[in-house]
Protein backbone atom coordinates (compact mmCIF):
# COMPACT_ATOMS: atom_id res chain seq x y z
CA UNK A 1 21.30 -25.67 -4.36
CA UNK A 2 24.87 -27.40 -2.97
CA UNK A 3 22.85 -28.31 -0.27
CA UNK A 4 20.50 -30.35 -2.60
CA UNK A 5 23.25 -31.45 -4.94
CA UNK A 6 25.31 -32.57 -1.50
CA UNK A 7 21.79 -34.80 -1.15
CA UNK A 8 21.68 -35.83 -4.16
CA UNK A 9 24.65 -37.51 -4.54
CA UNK A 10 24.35 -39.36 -1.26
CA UNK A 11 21.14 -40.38 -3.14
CA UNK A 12 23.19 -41.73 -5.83
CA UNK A 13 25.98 -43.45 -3.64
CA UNK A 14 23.85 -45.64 -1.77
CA UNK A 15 22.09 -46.75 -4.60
CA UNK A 16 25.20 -48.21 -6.23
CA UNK A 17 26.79 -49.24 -3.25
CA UNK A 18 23.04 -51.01 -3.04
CA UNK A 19 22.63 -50.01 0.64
CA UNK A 20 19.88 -48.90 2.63
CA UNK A 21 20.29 -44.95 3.12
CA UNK A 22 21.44 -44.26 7.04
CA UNK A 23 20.26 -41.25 7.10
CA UNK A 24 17.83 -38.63 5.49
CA UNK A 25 19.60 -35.63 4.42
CA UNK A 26 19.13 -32.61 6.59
CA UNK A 27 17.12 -29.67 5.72
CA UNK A 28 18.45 -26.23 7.18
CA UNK A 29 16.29 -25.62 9.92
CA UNK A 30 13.20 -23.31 9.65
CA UNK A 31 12.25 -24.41 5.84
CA UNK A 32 9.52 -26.72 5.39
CA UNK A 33 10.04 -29.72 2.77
CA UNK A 34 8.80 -28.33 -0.53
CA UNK A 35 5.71 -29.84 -1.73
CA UNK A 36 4.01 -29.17 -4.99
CA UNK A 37 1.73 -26.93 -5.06
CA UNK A 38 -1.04 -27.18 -8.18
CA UNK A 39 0.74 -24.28 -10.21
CA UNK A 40 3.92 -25.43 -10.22
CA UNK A 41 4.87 -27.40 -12.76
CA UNK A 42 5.24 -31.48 -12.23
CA UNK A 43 8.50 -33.00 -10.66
CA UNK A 44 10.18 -35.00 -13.42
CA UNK A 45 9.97 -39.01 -10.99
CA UNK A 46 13.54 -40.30 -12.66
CA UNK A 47 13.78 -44.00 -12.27
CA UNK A 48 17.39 -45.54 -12.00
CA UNK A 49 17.08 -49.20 -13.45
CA UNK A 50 19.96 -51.60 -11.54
CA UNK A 51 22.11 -52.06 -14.81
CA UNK A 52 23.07 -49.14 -16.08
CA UNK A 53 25.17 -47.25 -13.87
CA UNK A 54 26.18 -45.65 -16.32
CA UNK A 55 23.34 -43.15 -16.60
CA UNK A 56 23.81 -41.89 -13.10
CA UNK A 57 27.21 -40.08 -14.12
CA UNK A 58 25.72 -37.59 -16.74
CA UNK A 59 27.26 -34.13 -16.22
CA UNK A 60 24.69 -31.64 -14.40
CA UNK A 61 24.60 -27.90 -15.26
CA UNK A 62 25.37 -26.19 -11.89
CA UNK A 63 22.75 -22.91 -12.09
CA UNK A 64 24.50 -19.23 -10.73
CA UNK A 65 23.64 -18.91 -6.81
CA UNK A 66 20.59 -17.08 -6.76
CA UNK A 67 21.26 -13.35 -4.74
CA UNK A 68 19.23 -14.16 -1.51
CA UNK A 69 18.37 -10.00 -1.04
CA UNK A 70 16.57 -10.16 -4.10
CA UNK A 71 12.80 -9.70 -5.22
CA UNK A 72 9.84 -11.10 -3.45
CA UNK A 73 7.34 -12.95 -5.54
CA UNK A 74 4.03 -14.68 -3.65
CA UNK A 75 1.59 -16.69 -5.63
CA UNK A 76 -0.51 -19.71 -4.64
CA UNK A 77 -3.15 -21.84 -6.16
CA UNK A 78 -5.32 -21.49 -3.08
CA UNK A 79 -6.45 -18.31 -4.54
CA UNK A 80 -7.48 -20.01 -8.13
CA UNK A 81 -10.39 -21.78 -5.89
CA UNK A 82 -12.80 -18.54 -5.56
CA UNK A 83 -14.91 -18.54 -8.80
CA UNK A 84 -18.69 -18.63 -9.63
CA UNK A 85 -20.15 -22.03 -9.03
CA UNK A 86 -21.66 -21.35 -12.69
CA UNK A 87 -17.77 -22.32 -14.31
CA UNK A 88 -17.91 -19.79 -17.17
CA UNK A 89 -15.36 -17.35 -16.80
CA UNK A 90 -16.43 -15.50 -19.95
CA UNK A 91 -19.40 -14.13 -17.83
CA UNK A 92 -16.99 -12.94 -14.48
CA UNK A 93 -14.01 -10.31 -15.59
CA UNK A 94 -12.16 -11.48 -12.52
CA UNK A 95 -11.31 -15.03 -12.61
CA UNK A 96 -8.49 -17.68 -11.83
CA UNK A 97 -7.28 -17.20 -15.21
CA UNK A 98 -5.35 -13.69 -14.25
CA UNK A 99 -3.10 -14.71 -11.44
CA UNK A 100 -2.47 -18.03 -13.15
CA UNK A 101 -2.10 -15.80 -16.52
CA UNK A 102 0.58 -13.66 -14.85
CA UNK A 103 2.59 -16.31 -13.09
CA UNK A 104 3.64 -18.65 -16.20
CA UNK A 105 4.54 -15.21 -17.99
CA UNK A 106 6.86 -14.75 -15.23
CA UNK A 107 8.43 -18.13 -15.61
CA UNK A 108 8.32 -18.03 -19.60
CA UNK A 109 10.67 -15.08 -19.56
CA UNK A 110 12.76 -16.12 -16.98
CA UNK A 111 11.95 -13.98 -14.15
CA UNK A 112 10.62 -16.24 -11.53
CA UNK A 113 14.06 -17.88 -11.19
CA UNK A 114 15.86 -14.43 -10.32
CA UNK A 115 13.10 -13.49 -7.91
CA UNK A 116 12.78 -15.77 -4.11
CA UNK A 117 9.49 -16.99 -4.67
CA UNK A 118 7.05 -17.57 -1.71
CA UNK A 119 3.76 -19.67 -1.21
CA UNK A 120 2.56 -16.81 1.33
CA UNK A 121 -0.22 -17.63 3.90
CA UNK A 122 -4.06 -17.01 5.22
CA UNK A 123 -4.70 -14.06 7.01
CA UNK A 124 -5.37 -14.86 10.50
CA UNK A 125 -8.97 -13.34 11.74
CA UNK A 126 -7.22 -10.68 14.11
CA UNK A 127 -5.31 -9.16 11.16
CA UNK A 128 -8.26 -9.03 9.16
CA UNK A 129 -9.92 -6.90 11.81
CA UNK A 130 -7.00 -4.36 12.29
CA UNK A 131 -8.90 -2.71 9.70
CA UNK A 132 -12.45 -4.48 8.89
CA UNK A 133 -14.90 -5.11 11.34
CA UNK A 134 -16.12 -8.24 13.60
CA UNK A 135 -19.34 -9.08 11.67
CA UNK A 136 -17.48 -8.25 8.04
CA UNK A 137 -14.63 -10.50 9.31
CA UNK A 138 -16.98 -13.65 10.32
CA UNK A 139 -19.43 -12.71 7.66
CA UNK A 140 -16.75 -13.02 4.37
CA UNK A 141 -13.82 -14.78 6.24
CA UNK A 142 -15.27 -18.19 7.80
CA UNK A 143 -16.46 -21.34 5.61
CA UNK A 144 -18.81 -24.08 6.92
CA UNK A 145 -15.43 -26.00 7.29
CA UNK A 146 -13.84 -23.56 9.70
CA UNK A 147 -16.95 -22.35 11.17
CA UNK A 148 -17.42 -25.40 13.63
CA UNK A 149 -14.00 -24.29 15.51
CA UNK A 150 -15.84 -20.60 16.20
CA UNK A 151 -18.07 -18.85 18.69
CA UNK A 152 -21.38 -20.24 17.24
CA UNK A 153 -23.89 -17.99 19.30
CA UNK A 154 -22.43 -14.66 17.96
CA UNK A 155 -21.70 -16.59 14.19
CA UNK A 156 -25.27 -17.51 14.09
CA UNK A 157 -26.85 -14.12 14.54
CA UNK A 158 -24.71 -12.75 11.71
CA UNK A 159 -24.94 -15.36 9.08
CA UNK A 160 -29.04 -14.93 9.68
CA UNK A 161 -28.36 -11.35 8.24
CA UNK A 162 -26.56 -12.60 5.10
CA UNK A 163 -28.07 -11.10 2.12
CA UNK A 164 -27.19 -12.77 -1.66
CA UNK A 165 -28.29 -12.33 -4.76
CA UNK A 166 -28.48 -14.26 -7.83
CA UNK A 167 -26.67 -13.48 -10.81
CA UNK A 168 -27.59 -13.92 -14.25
CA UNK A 169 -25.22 -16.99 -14.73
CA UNK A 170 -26.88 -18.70 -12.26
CA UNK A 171 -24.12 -18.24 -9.37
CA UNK A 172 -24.51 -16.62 -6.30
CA UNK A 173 -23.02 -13.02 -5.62
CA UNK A 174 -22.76 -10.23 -2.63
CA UNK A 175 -23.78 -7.88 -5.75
CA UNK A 176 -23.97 -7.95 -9.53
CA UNK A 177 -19.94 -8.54 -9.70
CA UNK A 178 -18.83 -9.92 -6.71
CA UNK A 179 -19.36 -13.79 -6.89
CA UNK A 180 -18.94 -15.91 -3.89
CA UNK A 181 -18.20 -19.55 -3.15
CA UNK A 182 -19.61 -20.53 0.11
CA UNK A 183 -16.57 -23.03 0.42
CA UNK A 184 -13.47 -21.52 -1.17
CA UNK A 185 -13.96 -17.63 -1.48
CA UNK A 186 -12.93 -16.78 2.55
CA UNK A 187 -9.79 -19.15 2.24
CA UNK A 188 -8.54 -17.11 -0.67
CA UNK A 189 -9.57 -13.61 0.34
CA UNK A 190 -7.76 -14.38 3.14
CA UNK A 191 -4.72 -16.38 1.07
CA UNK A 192 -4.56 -12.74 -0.93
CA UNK A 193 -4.65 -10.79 2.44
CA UNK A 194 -1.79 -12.24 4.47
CA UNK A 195 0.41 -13.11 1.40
CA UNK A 196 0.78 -8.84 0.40
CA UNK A 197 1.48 -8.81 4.19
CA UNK A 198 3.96 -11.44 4.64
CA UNK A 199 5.74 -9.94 1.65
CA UNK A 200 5.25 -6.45 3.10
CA UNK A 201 6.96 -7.83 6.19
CA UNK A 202 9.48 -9.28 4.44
CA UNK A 203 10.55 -6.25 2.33
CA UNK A 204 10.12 -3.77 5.68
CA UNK A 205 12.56 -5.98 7.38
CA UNK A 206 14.91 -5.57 4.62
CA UNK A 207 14.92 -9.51 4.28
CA UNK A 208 13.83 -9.03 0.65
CA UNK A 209 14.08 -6.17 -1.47
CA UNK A 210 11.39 -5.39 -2.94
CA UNK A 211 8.39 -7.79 -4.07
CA UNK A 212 5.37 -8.43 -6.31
CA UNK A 213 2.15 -9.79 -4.63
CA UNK A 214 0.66 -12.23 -7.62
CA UNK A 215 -3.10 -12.26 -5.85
CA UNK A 216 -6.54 -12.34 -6.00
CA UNK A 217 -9.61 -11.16 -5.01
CA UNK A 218 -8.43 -7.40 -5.56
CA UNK A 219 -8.63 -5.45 -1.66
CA UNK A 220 -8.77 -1.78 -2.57
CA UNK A 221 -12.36 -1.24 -2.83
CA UNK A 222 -13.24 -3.23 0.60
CA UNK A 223 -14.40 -0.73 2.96
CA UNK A 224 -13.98 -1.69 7.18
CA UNK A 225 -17.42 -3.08 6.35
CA UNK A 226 -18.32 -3.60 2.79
CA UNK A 227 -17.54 -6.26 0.19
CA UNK A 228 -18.21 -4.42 -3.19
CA UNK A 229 -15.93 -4.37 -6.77
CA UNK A 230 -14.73 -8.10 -6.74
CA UNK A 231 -13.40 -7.32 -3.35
CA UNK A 232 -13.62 -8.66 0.18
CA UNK A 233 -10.74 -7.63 2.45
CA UNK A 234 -8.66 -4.89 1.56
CA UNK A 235 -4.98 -6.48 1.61
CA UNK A 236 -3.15 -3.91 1.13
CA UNK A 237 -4.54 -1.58 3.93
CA UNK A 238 -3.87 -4.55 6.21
CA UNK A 239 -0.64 -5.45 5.41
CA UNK A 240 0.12 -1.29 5.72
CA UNK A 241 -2.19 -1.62 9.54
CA UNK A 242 0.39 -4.41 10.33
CA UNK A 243 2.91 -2.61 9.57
CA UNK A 244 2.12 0.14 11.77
CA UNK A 245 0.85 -1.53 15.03
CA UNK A 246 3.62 -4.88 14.69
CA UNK A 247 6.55 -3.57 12.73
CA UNK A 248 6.26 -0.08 14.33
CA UNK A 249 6.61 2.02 10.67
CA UNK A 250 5.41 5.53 11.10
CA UNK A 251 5.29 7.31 7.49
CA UNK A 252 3.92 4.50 4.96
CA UNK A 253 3.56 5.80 1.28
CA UNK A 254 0.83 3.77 -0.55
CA UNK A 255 0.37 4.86 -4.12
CA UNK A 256 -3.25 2.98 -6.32
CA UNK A 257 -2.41 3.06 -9.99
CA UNK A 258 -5.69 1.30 -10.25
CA UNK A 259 -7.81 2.97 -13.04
CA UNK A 260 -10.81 3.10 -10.11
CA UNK A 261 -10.80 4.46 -7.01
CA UNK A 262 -9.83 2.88 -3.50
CA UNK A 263 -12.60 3.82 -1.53
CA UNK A 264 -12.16 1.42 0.72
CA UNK A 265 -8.11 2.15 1.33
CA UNK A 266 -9.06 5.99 1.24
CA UNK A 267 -12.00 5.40 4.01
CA UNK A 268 -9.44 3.21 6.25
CA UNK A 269 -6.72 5.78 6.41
CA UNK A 270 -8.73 9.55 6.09
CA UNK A 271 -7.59 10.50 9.91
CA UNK A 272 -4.49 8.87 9.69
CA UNK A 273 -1.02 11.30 9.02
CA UNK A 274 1.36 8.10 9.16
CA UNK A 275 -0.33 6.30 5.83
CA UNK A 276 -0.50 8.63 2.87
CA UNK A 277 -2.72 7.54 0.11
CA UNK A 278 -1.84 8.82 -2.87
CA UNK A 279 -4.80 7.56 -6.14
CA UNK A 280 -4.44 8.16 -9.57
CA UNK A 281 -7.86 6.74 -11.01
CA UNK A 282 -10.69 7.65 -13.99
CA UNK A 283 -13.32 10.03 -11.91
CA UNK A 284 -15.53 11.41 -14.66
CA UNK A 285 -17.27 13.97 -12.12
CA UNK A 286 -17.97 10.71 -10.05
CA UNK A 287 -19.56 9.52 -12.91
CA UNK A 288 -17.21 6.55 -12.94
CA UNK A 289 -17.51 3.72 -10.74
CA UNK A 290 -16.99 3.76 -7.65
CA UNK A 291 -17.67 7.74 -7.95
CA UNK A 292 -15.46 8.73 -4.97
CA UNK A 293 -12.05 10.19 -4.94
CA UNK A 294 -12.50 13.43 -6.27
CA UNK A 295 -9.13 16.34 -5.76
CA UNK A 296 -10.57 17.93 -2.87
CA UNK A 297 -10.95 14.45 -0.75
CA UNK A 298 -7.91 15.79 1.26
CA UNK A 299 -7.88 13.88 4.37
CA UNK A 300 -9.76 14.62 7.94
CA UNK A 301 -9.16 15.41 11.15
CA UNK A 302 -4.86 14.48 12.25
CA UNK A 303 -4.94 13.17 8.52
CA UNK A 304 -6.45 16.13 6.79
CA UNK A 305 -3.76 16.51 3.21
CA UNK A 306 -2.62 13.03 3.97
CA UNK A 307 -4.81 12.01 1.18
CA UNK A 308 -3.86 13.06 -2.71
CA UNK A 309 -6.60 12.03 -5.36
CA UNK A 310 -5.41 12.47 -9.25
CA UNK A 311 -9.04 12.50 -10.66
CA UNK A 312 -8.74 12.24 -14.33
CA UNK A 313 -11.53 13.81 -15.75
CA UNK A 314 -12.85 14.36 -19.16
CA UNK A 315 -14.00 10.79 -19.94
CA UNK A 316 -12.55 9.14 -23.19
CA UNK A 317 -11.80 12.12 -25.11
CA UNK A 318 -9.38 11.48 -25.76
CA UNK A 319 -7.93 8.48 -23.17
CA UNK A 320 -5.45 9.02 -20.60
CA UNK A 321 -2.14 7.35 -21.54
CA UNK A 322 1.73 7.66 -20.82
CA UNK A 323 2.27 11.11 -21.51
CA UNK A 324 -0.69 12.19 -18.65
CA UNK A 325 0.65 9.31 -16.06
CA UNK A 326 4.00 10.33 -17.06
CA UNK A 327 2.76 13.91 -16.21
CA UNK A 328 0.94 13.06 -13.12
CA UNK A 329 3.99 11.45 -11.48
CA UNK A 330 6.52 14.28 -12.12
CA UNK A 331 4.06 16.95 -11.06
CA UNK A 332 1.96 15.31 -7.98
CA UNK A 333 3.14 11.50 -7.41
CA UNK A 334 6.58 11.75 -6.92
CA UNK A 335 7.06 15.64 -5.40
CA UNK A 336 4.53 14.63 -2.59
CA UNK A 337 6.19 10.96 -2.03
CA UNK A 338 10.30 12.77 -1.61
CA UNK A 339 8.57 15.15 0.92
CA UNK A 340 6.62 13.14 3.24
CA UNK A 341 9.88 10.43 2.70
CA UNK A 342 8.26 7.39 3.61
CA UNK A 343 9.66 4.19 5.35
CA UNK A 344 8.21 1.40 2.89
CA UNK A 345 6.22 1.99 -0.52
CA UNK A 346 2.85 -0.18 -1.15
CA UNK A 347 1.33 -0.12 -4.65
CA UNK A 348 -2.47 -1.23 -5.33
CA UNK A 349 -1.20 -2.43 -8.91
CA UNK A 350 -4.45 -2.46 -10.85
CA UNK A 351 -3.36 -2.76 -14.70
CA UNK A 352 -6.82 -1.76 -15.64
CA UNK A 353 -5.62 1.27 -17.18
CA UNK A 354 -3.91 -0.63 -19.37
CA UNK A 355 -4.17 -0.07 -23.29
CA UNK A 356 -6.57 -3.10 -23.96
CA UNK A 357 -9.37 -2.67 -21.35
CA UNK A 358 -12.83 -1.74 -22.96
CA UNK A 359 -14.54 1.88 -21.93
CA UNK A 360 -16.62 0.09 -18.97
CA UNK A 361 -13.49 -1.53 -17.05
CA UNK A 362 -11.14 1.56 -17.94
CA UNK A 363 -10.82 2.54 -21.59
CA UNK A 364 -7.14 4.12 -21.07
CA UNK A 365 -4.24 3.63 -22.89
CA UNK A 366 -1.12 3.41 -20.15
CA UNK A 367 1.63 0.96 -22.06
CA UNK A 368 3.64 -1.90 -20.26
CA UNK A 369 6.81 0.70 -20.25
CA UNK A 370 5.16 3.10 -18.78
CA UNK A 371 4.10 1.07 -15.59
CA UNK A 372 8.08 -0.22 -15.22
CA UNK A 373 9.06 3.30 -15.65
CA UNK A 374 6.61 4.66 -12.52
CA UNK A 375 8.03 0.97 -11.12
CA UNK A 376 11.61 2.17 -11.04
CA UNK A 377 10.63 5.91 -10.06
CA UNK A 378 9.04 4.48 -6.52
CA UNK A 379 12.32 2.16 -6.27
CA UNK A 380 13.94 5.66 -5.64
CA UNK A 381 12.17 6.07 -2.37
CA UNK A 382 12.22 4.40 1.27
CA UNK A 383 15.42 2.81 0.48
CA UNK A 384 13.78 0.81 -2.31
CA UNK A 385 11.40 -0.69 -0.23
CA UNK A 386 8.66 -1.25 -2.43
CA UNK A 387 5.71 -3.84 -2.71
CA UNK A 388 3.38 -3.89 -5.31
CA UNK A 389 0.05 -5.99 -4.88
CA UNK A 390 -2.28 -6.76 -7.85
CA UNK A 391 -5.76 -5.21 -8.04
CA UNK A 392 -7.63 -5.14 -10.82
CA UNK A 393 -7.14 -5.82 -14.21
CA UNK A 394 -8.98 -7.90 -16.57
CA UNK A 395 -7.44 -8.21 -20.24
CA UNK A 396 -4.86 -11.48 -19.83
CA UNK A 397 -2.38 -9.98 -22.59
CA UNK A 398 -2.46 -6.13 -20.99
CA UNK A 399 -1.97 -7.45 -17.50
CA UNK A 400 0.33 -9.70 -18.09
CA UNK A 401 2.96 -7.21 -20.19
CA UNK A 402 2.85 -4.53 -17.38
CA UNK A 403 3.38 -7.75 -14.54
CA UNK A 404 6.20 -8.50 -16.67
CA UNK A 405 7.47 -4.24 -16.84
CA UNK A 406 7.09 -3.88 -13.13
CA UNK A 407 8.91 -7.25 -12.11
CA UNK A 408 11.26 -6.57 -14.47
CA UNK A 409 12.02 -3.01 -12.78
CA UNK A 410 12.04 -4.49 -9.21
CA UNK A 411 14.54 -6.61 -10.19
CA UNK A 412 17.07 -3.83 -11.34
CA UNK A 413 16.66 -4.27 -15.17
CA UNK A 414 17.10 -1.23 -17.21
CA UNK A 415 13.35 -0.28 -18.07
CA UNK A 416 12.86 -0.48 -22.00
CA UNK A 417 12.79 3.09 -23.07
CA UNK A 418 9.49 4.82 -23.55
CA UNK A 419 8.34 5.22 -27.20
CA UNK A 420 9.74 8.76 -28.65
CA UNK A 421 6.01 10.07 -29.40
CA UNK A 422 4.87 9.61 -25.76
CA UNK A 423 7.95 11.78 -24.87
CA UNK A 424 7.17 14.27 -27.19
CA UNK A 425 3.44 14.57 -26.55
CA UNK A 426 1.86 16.94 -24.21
CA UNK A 427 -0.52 15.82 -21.95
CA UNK A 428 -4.22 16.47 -22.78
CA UNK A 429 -5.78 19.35 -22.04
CA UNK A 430 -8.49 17.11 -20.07
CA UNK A 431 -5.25 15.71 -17.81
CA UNK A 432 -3.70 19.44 -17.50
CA UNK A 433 -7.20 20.75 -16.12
CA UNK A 434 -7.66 17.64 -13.89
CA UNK A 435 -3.72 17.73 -11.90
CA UNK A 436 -4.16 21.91 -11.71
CA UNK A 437 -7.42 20.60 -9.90
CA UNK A 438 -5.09 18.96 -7.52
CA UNK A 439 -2.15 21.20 -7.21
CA UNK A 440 -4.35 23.99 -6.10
CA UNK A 441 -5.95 21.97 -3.16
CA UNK A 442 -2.52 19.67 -2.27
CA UNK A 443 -0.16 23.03 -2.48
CA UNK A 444 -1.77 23.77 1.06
CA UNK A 445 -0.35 21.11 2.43
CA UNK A 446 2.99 20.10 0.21
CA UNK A 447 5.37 23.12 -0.77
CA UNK A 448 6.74 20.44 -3.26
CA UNK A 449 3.96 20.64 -5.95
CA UNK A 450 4.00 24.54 -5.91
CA UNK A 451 6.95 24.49 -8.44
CA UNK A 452 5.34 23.06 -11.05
CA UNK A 453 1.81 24.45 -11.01
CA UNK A 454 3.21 26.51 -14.48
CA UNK A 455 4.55 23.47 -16.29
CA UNK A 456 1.36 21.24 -16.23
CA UNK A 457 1.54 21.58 -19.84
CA UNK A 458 5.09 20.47 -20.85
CA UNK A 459 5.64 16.61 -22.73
CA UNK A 460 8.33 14.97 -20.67
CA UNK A 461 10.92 15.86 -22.97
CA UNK A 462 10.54 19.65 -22.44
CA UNK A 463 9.81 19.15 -18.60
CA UNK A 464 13.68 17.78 -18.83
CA UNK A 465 14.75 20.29 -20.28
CA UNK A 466 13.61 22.90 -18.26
CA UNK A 467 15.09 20.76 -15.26
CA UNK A 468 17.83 20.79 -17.06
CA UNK A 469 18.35 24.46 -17.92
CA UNK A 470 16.43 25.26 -13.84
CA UNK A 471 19.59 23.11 -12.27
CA UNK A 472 22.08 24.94 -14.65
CA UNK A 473 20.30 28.38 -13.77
CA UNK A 474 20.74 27.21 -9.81
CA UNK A 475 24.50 26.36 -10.35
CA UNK A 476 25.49 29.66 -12.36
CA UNK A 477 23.31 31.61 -9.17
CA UNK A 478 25.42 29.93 -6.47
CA UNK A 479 28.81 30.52 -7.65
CA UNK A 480 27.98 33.84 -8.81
CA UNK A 481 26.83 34.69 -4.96
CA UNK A 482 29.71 32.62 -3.41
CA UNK A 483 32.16 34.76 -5.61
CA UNK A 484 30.58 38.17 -4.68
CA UNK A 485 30.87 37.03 -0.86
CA UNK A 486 34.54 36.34 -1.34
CA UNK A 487 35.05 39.41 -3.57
CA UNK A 488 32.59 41.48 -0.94
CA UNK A 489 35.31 39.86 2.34
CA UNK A 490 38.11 40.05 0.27
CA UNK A 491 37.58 44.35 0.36
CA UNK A 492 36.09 44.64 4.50
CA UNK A 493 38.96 42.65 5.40
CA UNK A 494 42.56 43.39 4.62
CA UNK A 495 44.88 40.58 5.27
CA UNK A 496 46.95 41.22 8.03
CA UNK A 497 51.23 41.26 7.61
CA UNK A 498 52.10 37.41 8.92
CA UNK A 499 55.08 37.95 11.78
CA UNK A 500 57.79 35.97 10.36
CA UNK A 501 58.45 32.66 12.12
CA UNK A 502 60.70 32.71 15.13
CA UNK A 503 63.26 30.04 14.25
């Protein structure tokens, strides 16, 4: 900001002086000029007529230095481009309107200006394959403008096996939900891909400190070779592949709030010990889409209980809300996270099981508060470290609210408290059956969750308490023992007379 106010009032002297400017100011180097992007709002053009001076010497309110370690926020309206070439976004639950939904909520309530926002970037084609393969990458990540620069023997044979079909509003899809734009649905697959990785980099590096991914498509249900659930490349596995193979990380935590299932992110890491998946998602028996995920999909092979599934069952009766998440994260989440103690945090942020969202794209009830509050719990590991990428999410109200929680919570903010009756409430009996479910297959593999196989039950409020009185219990037990050993020494071993000093 001094730098631009140092500019500006060069500006201003050599237009009353009436001279031609010698030079252009300098920018520091490494930054690019700014240029609008489409989202961001116009640049006021200010002209300065010759005869009045006097308007040039109005007093300017200086803003506060922005912290520079602060929160990461990407957005760009690349990604706004990928919709259904039939223009009704009442017939396509993801749309533009979500991203662009989120982003002017941020600025309303004046959190864009405390975070460092960044325009992010495309993917490049190698990253894309560190976890998807050739054809998927040529097949989903090349346009008929980008095509021409590319091996056209090998691109030829694959895009003879493309299969389409048409959807009911007359657009094209790879299935019955996943639209695609021949010209603009690679560029921002690939936009969302390499902007949660930039930002991942960014926050591993400790150059930011934490940061919100504002993106679209969703990633999480993109298998190595499958585009399926308005997904085509799963950015959040690649930005946690990057971080492995470039920036060296060995123990990556990556938690899907997400009311469905990351196949895809489970499928990329199940051999894998450095990248624990952690889901929390509505399973239904694998009755709900995508039907995988289930408690006792523990991992394979080197990665065999690397893998943690919370598989709600029970359907709608009643919903999953706070007092079950709230549940989930003090018995499973956040036990199994402090134990494997992970060097950065990723967070498929689907707000689909937000209150809001009709039975077919969730039906839950999880408030705003509730997703700050699990926010600020993953701030307490790997340092703070913590990126959360948007998934899924469809109702513009519910998804914006919890954008607005979780930014909110990166940022430091005192989360609003939680409302008294989702303290007091126990979680359903439908939750309690589904986390012993997981407890009794993840307590092979983490001694953490043992502990609190008997207090599935409790609301939050009592499971404080019982910390509370546990901790107390602890205390008393310690200095009890440490005064018997003293007593207990104090009788085998008689002090012996001290010599008086020789002067």
């Amino acid at each position: 900001q001094a730098l631009l106010w140092d500019s500006f009032q060069r500006v201003q002297q050599q237009l009353l002086k009436r001279q031609p400017l010698a030079d252009p100011p300098v920018l520091p180097p490494g930054h690019r000029p700014l240029s609008r992007a489409q989202s961001s709002p116009a640049t006021a053009t200010v002209s300065l007529p010759a005869q009045d001076t006097k308007a040039l010497a109005l007093p300017v309110q200086e803003q506060p230095p922005k912290p520079h370690f602060t929160t990461g926020l990407v957005y760009d309206s690349v990604m706004l481009k990928h919709q259904c070439s039939c223009g009704d976004n009442s017939n396509h639950p993801e749309h533009a309107g979500r991203i662009q939904s989120i982003w002017s909520r941020l600025q309303e309530r004046g959190l864009r200006s405390r975070c460092e926002c960044l325009r992010g970037r495309k993917a490049t084609l190698e990253e894309l394959q560190c976890v998807h393969s050739e054809r998927h990458v040529l097949l989903y990540g090349t346009n008929p403008l980008n095509r021409l620069k590319l091996d056209n023997g090998k691109l030829a044979g694959i895009l003879s096996q493309r299969t389409f079909v048409m959807l009911p509003c007359g657009g094209v899809g790879v299935d019955s939900d996943t639209i695609w734009n021949e010209l603009h649905s690679s560029n921002a697959a690939r936009w969302a891909a390499g902007s949660v990785t930039e930002l991942a980099f960014k926050v591993a590096t400790r150059e930011l400190k934490n940061g919100f991914a504002v993106v679209r498509p969703p990633g999480h249900h993109a298998d190595p070779s499958t585009a399926m659930g308005f997904c085509f490349f799963n950015s959040v596995a690649i930005a946690a592949r990057q971080l492995q193979q470039k920036g060296k990380l060995s123990k990556i935590l990556i938690v899907d709030w997400d009311v469905h299932h990351g196949n895809g992110t489970q499928q990329i890491f199940y051999r894998d010990p450095e990248v624990l998946y952690i889901s929390l998602h509505r399973h239904d028996d694998g009755n709900f889409f995508p039907g995988s995920g289930a408690a006792d999909e523990v991992g394979a092979g080197p990665g065999e209980g690397f893998n943690v599934n919370v598989a709600w069952a029970g359907g709608l009766d009643p919903p999953m809300g706070d007092p079950e998440y709230l549940a989930a994260f003090r018995t499973v989440v956040m036990p199994i996270a402090h134990e494997f103690c992970p060097d950065v945090v990723l967070v498929s942020a689907g707000f689909d099981a937000a209150e809001g969202h009709p039975p077919p794209l969730g039906g839950y009830k999880v408030s705003a508060k509730c997703f700050g509050y699990m926010t600020k719990q993953l701030m307490s590991l790997a340092g703070g470290a913590v990126v959360l990428a948007l998934e899924g999410g469809h109702d513009l109200t519910a998804i914006c609210d919890a954008s607005e929680a979780c930014v909110s919570a990166l940022l430091g903010h005192e989360p609003e408290p939680l409302p008294e009756d989702s303290l007091r409430q126990k979680p359903n009996a439908n939750a309690v059956r589904s986390l012993e479910a997981v407890i009794q297959v993840q307590s092979r593999y983490w001694v953490a969750v043992q502990r609190f196989a008997s207090k599935l039950g409790c609301s939050f409020l009592e499971a404080q308490h019982h910390e509370a009185d546990e901790v107390e219990t602890v205390t008393a037990l310690a200095s009890l023992s440490v005064a018997v050993m003293v007593e207990k020494r104090a009788q085998e071993e008689p002090m012996e007379q001290e010599e008086p000093m020789n002067q």
